[in-house]
PDB file of N, CA and C in Angstrom:
ATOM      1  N   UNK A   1       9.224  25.813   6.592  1.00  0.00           N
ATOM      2  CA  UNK A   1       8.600  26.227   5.360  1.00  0.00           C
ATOM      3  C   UNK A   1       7.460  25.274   5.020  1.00  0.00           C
ATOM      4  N   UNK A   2       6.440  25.574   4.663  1.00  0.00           N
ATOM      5  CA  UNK A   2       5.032  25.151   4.567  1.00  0.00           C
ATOM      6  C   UNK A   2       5.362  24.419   2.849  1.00  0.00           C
ATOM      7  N   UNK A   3       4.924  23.398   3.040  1.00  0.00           N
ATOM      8  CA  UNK A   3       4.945  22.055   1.846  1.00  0.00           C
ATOM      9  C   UNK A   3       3.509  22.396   0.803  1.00  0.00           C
ATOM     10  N   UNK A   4       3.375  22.229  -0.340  1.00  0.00           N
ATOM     11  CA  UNK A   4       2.729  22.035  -1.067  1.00  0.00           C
ATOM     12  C   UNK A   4       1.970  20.961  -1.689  1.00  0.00           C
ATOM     13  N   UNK A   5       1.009  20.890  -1.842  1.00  0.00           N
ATOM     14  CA  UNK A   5       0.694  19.096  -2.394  1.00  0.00           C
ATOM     15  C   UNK A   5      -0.523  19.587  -3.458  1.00  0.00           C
ATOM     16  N   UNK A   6      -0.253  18.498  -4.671  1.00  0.00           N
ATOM     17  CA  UNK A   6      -1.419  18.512  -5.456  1.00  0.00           C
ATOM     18  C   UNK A   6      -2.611  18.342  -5.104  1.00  0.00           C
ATOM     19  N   UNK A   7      -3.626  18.692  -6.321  1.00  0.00           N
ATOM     20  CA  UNK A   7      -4.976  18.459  -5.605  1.00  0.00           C
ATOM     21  C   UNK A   7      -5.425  17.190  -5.101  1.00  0.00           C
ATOM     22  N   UNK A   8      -5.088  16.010  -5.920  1.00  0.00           N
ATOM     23  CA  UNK A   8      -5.346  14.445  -5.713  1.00  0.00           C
ATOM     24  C   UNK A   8      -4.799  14.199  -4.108  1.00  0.00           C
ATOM     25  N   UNK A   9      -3.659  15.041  -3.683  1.00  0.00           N
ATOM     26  CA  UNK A   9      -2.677  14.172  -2.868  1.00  0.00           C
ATOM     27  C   UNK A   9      -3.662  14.856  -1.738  1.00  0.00           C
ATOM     28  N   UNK A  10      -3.977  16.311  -1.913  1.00  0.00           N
ATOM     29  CA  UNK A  10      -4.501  16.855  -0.328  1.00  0.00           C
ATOM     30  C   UNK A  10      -6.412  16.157  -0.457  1.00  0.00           C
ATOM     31  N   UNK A  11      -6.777  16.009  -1.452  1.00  0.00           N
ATOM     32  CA  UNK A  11      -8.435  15.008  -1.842  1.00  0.00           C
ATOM     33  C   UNK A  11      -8.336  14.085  -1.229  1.00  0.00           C
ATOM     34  N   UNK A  12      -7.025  13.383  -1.148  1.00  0.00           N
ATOM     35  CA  UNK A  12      -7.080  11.731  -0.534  1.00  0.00           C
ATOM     36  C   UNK A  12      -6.688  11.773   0.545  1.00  0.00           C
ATOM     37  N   UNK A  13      -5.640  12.856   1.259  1.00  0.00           N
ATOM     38  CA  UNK A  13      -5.614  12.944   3.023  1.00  0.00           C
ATOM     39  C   UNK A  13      -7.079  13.574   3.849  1.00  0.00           C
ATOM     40  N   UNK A  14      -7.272  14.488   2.831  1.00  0.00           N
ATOM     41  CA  UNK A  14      -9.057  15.139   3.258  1.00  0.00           C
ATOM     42  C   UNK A  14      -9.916  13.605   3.863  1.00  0.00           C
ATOM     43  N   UNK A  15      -9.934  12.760   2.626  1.00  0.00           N
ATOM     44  CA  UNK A  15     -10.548  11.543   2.728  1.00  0.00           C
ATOM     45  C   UNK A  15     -10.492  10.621   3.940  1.00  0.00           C
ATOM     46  N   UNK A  16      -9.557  10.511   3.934  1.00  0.00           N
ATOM     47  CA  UNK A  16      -8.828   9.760   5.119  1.00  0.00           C
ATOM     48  C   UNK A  16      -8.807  10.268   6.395  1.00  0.00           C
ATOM     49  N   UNK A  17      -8.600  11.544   6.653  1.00  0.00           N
ATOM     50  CA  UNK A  17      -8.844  12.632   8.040  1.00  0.00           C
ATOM     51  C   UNK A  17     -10.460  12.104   8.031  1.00  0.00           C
ATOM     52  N   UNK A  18     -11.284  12.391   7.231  1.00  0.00           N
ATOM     53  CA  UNK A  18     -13.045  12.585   7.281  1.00  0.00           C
ATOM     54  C   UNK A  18     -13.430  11.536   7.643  1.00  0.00           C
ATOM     55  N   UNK A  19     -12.652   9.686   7.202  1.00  0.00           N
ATOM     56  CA  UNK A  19     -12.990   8.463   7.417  1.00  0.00           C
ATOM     57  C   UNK A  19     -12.587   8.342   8.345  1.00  0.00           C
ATOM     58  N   UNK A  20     -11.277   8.734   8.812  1.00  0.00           N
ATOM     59  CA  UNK A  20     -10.367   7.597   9.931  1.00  0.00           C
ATOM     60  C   UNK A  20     -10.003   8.527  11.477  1.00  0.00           C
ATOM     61  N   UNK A  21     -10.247   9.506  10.713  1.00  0.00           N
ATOM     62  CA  UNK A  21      -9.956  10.960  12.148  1.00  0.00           C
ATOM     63  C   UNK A  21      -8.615  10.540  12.379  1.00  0.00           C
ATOM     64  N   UNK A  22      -7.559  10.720  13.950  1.00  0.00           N
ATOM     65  CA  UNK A  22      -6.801  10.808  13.940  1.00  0.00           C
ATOM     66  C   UNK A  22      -5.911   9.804  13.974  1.00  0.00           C
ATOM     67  N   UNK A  23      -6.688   8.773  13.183  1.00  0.00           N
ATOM     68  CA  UNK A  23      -5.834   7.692  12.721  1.00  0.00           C
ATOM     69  C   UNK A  23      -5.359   7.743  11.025  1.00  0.00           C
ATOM     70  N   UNK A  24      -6.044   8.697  10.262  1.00  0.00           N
ATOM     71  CA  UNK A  24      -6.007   8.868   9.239  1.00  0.00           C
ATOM     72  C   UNK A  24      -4.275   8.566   8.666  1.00  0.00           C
ATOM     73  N   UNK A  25      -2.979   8.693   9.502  1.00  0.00           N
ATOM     74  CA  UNK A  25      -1.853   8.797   9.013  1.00  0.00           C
ATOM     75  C   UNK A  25      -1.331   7.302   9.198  1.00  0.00           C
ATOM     76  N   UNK A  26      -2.281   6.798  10.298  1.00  0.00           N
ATOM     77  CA  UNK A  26      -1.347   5.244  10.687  1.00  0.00           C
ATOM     78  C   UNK A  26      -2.320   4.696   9.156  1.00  0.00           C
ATOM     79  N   UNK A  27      -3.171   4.786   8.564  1.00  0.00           N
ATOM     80  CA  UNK A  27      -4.052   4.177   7.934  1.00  0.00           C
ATOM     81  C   UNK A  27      -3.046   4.507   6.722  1.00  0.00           C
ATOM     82  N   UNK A  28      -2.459   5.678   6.292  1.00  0.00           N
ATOM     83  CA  UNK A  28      -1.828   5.752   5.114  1.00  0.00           C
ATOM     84  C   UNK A  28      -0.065   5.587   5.333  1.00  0.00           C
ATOM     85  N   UNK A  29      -0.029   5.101   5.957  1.00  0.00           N
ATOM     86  CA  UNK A  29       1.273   4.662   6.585  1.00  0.00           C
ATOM     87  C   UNK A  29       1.316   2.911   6.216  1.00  0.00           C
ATOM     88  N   UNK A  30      -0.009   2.417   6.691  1.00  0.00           N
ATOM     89  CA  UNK A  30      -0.147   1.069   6.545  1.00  0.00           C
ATOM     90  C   UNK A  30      -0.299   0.550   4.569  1.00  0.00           C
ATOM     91  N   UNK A  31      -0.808   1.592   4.289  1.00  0.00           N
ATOM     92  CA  UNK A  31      -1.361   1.677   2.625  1.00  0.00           C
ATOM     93  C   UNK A  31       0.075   1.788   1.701  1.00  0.00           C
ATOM     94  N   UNK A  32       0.934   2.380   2.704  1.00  0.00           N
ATOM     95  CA  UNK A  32       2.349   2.782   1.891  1.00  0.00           C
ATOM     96  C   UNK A  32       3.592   1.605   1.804  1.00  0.00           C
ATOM     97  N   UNK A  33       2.862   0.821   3.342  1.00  0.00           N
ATOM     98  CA  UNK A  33       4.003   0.020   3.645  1.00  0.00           C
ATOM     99  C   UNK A  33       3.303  -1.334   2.220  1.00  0.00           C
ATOM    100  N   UNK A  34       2.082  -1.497   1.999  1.00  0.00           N
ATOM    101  CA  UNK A  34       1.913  -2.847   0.903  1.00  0.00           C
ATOM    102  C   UNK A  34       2.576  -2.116  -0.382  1.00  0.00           C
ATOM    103  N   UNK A  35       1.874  -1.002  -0.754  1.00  0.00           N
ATOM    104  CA  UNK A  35       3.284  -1.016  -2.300  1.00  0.00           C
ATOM    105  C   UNK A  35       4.304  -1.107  -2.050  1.00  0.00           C
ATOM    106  N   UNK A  36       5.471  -0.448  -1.000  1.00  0.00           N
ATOM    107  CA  UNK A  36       6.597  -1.170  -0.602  1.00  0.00           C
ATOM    108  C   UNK A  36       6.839  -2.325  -0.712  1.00  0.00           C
ATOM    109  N   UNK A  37       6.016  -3.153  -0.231  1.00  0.00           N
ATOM    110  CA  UNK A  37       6.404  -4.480  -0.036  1.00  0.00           C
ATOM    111  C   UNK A  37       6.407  -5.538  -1.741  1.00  0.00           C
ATOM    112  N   UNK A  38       5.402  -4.869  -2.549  1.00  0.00           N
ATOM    113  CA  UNK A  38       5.151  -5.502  -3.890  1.00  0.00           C
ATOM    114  C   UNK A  38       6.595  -4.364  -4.735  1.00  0.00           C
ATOM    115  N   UNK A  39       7.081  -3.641  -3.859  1.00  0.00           N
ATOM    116  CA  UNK A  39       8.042  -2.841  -4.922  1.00  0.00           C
ATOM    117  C   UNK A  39       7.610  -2.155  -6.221  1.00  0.00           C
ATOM    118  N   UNK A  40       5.902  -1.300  -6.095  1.00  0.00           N
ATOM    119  CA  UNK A  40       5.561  -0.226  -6.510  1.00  0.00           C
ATOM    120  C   UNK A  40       6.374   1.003  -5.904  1.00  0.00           C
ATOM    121  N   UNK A  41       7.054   1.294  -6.290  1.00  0.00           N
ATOM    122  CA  UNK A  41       7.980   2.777  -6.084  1.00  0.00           C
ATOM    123  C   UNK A  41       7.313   4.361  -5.910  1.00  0.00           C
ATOM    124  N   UNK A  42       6.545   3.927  -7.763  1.00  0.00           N
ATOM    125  CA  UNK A  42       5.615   4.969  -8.040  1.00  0.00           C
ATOM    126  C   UNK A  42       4.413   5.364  -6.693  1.00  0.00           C
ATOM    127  N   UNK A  43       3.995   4.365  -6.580  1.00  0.00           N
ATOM    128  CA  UNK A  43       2.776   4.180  -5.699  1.00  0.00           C
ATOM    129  C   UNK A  43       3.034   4.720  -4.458  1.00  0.00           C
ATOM    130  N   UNK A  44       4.336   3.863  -3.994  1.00  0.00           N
ATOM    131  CA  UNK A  44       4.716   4.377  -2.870  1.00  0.00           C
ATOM    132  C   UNK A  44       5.052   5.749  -2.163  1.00  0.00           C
ATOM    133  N   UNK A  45       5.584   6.326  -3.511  1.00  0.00           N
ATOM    134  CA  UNK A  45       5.991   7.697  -3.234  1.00  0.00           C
ATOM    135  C   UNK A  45       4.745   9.220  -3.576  1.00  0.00           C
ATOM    136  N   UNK A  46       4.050   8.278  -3.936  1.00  0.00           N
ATOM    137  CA  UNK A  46       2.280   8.890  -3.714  1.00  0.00           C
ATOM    138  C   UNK A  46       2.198   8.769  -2.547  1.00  0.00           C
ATOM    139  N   UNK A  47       2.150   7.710  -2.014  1.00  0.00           N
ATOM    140  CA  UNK A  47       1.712   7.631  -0.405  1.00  0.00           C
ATOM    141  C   UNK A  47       2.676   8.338   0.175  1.00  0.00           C
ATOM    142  N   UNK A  48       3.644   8.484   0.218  1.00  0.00           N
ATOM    143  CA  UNK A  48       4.502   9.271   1.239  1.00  0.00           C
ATOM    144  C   UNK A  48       4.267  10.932   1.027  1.00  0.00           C
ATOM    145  N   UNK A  49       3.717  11.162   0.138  1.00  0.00           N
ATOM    146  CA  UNK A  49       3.228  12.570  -0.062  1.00  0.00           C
ATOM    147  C   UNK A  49       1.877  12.688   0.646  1.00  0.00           C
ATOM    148  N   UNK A  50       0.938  11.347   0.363  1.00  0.00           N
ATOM    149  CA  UNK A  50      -0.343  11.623   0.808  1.00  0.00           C
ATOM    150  C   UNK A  50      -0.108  11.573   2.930  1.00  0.00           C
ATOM    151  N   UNK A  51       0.764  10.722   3.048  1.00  0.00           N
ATOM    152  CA  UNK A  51       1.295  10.952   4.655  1.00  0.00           C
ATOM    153  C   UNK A  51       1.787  12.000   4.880  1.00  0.00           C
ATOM    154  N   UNK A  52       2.497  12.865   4.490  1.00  0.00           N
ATOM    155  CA  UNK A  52       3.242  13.940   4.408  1.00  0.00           C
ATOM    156  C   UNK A  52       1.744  15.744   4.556  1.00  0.00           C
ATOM    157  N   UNK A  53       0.950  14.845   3.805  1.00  0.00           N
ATOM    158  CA  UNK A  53      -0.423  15.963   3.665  1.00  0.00           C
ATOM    159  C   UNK A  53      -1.196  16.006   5.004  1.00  0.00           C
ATOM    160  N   UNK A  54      -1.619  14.488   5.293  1.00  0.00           N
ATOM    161  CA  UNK A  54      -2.022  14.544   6.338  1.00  0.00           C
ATOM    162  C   UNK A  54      -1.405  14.929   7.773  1.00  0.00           C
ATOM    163  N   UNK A  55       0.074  14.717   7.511  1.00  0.00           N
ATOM    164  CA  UNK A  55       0.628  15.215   8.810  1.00  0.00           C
ATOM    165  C   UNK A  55       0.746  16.589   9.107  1.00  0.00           C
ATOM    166  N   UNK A  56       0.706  17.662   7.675  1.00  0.00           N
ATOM    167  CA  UNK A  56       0.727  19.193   7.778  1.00  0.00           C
ATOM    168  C   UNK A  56      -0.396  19.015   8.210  1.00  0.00           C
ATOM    169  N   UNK A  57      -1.887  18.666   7.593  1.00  0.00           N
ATOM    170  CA  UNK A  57      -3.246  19.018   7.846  1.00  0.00           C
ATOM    171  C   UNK A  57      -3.537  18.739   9.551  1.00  0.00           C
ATOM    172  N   UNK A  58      -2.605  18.033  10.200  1.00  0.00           N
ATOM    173  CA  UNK A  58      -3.039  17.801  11.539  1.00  0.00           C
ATOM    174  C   UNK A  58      -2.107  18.721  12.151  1.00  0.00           C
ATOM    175  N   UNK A  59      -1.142  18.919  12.204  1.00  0.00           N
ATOM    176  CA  UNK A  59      -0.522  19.909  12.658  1.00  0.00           C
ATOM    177  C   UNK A  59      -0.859  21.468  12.417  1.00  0.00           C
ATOM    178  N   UNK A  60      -1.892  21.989  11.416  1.00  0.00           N
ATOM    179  CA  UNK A  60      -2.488  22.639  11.199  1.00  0.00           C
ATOM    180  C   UNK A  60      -2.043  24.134  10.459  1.00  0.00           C
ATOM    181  N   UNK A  61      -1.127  22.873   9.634  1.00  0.00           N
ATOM    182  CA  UNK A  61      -0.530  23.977   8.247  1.00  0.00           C
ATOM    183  C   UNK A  61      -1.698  24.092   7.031  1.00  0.00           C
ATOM    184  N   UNK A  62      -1.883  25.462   7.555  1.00  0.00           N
ATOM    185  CA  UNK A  62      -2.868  25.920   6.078  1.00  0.00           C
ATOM    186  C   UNK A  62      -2.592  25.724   4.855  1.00  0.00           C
ATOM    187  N   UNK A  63      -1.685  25.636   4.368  1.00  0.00           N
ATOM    188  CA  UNK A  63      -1.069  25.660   3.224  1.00  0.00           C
ATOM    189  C   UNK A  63      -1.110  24.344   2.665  1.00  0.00           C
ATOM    190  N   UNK A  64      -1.076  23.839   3.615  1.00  0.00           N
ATOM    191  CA  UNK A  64      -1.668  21.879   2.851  1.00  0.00           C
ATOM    192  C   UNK A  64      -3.466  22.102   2.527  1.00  0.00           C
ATOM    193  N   UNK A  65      -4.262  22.803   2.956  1.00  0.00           N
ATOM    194  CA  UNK A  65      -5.179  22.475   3.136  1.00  0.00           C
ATOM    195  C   UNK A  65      -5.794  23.245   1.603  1.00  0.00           C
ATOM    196  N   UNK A  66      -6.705  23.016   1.111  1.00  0.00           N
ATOM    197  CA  UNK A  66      -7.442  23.827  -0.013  1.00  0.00           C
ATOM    198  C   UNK A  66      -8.448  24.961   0.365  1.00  0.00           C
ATOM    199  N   UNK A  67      -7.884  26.302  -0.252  1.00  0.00           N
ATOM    200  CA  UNK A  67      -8.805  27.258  -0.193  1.00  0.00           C
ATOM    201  C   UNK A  67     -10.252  26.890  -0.435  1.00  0.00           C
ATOM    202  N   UNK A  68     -11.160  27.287   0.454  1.00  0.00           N
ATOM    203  CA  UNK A  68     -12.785  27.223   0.069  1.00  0.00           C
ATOM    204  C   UNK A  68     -13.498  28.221   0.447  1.00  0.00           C
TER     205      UNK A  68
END
């Protein structure tokens, strides 16, 4: 079943695919592991959505991606 993500969350994997190409997930993987480590929760669990976006968008679930 195809995942949903807000606009911010699929804006900032867009971002990251466009900057980092197919490193874009180790890059927000690495971004997830420092709020972890300071024990931002909130933060963290942004990032695991924004990893979660980019991994549909590469696997090439439409449904992550924004109509245009």
């Amino acid at each position: 079943m195809a995942q949903t993500f807000d606009d911010q969350t699929t804006s900032t994997a867009l971002a990251l695919i466009g900057q980092y190409g197919i490193d874009a997930e180790v890059i927000a993987v690495m971004r997830a592991a420092e709020f972890a480590a300071v024990g931002d929760t909130e933060a963290l669990a942004a990032w695991d959505d924004i990893i979660a976006c980019v991994a549909a968008i590469e696997a090439g679930d439409l449904a992550a991606r924004p109509i245009q």
